[in-house]
PDB file of N, CA and C in Angstrom:
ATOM      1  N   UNK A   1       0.845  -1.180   0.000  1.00  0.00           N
ATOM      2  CA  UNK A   1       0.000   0.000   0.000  1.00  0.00           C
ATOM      3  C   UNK A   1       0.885   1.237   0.000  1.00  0.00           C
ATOM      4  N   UNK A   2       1.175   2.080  -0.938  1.00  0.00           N
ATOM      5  CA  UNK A   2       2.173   2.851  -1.400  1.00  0.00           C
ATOM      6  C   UNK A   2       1.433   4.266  -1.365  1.00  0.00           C
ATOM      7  N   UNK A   3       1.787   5.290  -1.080  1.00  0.00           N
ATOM      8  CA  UNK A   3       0.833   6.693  -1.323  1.00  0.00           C
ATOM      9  C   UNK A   3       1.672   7.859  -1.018  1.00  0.00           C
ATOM     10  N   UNK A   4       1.612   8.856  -1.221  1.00  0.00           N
ATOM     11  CA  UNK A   4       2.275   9.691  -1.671  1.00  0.00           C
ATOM     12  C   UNK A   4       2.332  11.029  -0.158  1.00  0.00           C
ATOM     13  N   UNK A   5       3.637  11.555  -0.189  1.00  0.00           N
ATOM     14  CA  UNK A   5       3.866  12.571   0.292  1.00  0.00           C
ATOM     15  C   UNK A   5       3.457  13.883   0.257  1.00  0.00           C
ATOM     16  N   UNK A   6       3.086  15.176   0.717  1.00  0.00           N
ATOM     17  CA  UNK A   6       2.370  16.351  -0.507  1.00  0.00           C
ATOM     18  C   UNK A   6       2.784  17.358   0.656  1.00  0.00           C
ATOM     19  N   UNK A   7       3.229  18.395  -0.180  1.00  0.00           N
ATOM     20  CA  UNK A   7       3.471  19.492   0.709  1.00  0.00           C
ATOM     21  C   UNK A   7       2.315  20.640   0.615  1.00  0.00           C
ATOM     22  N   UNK A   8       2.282  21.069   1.739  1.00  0.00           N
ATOM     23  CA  UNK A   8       0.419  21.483   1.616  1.00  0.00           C
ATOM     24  C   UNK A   8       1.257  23.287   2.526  1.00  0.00           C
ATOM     25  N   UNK A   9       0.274  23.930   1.926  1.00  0.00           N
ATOM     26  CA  UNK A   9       0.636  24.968   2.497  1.00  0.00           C
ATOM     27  C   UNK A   9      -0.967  25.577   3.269  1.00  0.00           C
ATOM     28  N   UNK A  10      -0.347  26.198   4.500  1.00  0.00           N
ATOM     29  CA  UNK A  10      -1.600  26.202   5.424  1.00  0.00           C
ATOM     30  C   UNK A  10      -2.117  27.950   5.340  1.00  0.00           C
ATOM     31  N   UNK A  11      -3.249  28.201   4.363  1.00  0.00           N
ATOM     32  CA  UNK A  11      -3.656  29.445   4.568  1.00  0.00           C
ATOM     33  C   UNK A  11      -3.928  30.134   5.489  1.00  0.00           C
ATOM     34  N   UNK A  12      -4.264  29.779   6.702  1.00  0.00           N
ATOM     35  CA  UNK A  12      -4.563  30.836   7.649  1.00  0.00           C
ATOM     36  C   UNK A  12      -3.307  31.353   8.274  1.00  0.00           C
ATOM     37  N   UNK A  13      -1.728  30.635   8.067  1.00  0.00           N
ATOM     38  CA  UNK A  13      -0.596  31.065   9.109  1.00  0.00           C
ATOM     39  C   UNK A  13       0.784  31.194   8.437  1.00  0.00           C
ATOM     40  N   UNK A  14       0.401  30.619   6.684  1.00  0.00           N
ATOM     41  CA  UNK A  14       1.535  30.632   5.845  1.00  0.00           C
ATOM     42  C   UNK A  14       2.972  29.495   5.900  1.00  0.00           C
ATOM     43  N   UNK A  15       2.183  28.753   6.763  1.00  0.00           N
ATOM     44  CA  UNK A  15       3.446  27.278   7.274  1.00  0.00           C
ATOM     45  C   UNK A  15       3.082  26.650   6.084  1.00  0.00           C
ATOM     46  N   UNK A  16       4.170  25.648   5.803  1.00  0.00           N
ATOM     47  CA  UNK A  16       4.438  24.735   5.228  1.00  0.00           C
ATOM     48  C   UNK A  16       4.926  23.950   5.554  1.00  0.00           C
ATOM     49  N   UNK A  17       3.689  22.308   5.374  1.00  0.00           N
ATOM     50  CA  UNK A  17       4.207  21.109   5.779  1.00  0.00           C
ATOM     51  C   UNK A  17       3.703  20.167   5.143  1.00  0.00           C
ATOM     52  N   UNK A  18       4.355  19.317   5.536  1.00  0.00           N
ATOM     53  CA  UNK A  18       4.551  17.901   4.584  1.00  0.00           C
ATOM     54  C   UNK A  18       2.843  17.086   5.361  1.00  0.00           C
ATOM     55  N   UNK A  19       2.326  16.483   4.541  1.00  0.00           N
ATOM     56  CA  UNK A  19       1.176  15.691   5.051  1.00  0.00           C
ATOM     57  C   UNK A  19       1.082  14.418   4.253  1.00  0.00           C
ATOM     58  N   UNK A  20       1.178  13.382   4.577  1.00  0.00           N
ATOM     59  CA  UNK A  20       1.026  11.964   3.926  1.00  0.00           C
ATOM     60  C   UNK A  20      -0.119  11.752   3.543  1.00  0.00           C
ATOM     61  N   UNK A  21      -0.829  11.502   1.886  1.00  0.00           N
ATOM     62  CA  UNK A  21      -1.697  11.422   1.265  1.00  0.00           C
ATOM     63  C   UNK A  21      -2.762  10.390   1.594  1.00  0.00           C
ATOM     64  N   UNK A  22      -1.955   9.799   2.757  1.00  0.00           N
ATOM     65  CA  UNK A  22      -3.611   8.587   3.079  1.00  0.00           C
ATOM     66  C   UNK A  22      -3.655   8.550   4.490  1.00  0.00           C
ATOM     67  N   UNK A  23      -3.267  10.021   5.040  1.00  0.00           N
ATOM     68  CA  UNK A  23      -3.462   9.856   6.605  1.00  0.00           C
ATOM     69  C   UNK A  23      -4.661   9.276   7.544  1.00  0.00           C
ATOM     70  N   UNK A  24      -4.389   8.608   8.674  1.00  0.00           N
ATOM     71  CA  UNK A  24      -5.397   7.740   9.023  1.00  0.00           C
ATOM     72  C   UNK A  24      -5.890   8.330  10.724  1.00  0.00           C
ATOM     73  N   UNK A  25      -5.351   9.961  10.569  1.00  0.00           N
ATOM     74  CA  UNK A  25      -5.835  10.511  11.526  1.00  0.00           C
ATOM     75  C   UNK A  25      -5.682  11.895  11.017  1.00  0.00           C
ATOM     76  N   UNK A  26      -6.560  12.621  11.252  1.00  0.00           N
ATOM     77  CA  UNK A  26      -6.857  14.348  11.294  1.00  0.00           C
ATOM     78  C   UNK A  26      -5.383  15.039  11.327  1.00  0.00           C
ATOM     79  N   UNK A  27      -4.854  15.690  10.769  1.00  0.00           N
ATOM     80  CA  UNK A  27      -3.684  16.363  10.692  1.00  0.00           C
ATOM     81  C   UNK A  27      -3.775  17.980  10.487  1.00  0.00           C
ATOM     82  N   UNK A  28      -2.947  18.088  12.043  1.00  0.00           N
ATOM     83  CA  UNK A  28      -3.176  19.743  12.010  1.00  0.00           C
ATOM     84  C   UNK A  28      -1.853  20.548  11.933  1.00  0.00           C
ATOM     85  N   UNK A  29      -2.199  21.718  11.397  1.00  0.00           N
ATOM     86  CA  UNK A  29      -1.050  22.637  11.393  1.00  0.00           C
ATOM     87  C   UNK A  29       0.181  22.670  12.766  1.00  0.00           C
ATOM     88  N   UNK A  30       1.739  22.585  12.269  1.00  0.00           N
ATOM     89  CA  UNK A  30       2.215  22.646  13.688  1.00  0.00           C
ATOM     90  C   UNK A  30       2.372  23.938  13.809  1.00  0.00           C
ATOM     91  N   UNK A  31       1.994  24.639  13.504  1.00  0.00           N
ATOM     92  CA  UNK A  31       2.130  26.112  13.773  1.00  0.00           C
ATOM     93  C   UNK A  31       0.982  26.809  14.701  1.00  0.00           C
ATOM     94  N   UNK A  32      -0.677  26.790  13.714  1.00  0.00           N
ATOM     95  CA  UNK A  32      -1.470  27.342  14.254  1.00  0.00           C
ATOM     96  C   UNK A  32      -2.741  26.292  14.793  1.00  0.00           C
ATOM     97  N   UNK A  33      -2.491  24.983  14.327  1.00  0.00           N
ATOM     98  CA  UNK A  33      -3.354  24.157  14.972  1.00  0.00           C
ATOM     99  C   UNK A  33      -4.691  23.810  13.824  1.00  0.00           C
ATOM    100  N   UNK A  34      -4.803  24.762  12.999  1.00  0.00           N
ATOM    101  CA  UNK A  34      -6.108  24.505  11.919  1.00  0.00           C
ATOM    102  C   UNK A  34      -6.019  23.024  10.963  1.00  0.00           C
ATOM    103  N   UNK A  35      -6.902  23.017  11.018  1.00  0.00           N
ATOM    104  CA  UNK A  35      -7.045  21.246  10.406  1.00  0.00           C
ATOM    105  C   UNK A  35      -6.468  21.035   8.941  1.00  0.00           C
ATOM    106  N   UNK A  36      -5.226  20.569   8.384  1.00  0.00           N
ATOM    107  CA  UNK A  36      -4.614  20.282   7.252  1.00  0.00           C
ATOM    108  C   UNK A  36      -5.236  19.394   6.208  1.00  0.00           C
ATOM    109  N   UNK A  37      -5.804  18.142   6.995  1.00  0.00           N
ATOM    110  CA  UNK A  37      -5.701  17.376   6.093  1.00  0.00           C
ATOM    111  C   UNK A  37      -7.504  16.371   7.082  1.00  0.00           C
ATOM    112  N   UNK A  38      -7.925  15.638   6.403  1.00  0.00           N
ATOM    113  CA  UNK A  38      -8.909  14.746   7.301  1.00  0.00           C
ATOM    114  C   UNK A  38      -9.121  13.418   6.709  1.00  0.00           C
ATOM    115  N   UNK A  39      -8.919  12.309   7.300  1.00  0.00           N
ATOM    116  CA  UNK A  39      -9.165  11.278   7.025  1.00  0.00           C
ATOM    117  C   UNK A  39     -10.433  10.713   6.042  1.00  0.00           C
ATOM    118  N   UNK A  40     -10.477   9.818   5.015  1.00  0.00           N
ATOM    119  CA  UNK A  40     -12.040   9.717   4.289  1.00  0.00           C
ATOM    120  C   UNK A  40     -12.173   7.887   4.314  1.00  0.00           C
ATOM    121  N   UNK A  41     -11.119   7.128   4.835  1.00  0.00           N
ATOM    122  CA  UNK A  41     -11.218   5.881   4.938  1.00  0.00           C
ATOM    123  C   UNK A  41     -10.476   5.562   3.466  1.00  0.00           C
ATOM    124  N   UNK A  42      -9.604   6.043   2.871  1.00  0.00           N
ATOM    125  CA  UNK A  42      -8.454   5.913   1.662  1.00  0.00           C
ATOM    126  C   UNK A  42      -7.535   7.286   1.618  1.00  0.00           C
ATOM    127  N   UNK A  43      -7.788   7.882   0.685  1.00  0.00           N
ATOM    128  CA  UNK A  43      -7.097   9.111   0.607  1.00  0.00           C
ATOM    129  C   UNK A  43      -7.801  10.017   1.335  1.00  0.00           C
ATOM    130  N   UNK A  44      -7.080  10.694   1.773  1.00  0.00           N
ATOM    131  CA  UNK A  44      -7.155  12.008   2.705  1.00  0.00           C
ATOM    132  C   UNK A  44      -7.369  12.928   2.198  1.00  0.00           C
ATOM    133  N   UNK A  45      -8.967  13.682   2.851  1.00  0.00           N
ATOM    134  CA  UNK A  45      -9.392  14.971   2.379  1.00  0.00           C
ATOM    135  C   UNK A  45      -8.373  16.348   2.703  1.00  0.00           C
ATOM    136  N   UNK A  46      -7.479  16.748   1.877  1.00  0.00           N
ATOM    137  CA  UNK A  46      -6.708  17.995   2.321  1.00  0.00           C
ATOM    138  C   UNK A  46      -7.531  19.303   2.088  1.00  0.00           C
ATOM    139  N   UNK A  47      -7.456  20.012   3.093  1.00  0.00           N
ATOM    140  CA  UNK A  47      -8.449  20.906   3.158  1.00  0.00           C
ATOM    141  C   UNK A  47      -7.807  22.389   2.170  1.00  0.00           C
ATOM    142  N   UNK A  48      -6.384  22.414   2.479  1.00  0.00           N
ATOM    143  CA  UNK A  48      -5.350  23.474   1.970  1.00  0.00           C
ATOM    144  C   UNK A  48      -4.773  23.419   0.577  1.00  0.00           C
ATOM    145  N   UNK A  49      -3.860  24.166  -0.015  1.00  0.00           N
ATOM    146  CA  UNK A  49      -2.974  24.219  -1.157  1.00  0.00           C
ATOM    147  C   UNK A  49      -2.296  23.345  -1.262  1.00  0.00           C
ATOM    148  N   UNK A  50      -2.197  22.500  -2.033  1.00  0.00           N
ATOM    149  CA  UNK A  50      -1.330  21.483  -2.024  1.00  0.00           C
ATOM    150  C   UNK A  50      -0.028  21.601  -3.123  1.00  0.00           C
ATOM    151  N   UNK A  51       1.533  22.272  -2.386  1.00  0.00           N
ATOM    152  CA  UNK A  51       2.612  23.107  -3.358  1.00  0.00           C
ATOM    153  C   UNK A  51       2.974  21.954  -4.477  1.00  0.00           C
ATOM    154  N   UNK A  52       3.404  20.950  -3.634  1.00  0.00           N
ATOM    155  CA  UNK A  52       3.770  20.059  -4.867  1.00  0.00           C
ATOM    156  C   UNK A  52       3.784  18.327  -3.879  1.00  0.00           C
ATOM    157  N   UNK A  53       3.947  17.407  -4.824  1.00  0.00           N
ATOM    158  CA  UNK A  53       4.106  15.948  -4.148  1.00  0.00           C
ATOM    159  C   UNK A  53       6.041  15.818  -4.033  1.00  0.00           C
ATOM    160  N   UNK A  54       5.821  15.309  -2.629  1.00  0.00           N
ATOM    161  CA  UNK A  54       7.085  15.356  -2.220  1.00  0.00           C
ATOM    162  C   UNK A  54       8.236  14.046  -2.593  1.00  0.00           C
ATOM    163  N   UNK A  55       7.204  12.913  -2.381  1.00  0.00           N
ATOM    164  CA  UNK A  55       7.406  11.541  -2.833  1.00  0.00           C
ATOM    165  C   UNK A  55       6.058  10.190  -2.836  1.00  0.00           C
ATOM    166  N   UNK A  56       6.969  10.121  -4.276  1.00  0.00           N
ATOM    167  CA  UNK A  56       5.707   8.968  -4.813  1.00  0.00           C
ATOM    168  C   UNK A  56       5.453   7.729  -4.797  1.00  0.00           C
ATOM    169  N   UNK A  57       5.300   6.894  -4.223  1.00  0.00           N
ATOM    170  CA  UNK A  57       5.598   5.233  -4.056  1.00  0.00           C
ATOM    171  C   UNK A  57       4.706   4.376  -4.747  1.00  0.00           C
TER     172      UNK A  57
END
């Protein structure tokens, strides 16, 4: 089960971080805490900009 890396940039605080494309828990900003990314039971709903994929498996 292979899935991809993505660098997501967080509009409300201007951080940038890495979020794994099939996260299997809620992922929040380490900066301001706002919700990045949300689980859908496969790929992960990212709520933000997504800059580019970091790595692809």
């Amino acid at each position: 089960m292979a899935g991809s890396y993505y660098n997501v940039h967080c509009s409300d605080c201007e951080n940038e971080q890495i979020v794994f494309g099939k996260a299997a828990t809620e992922v929040a900003c380490a900066v301001c805490g706002t919700t990045l990314a949300r689980p859908t039971g496969g790929k992960a709903e990212i709520d933000h900009e997504i800059i580019e994929t970091v790595e692809s498996r």
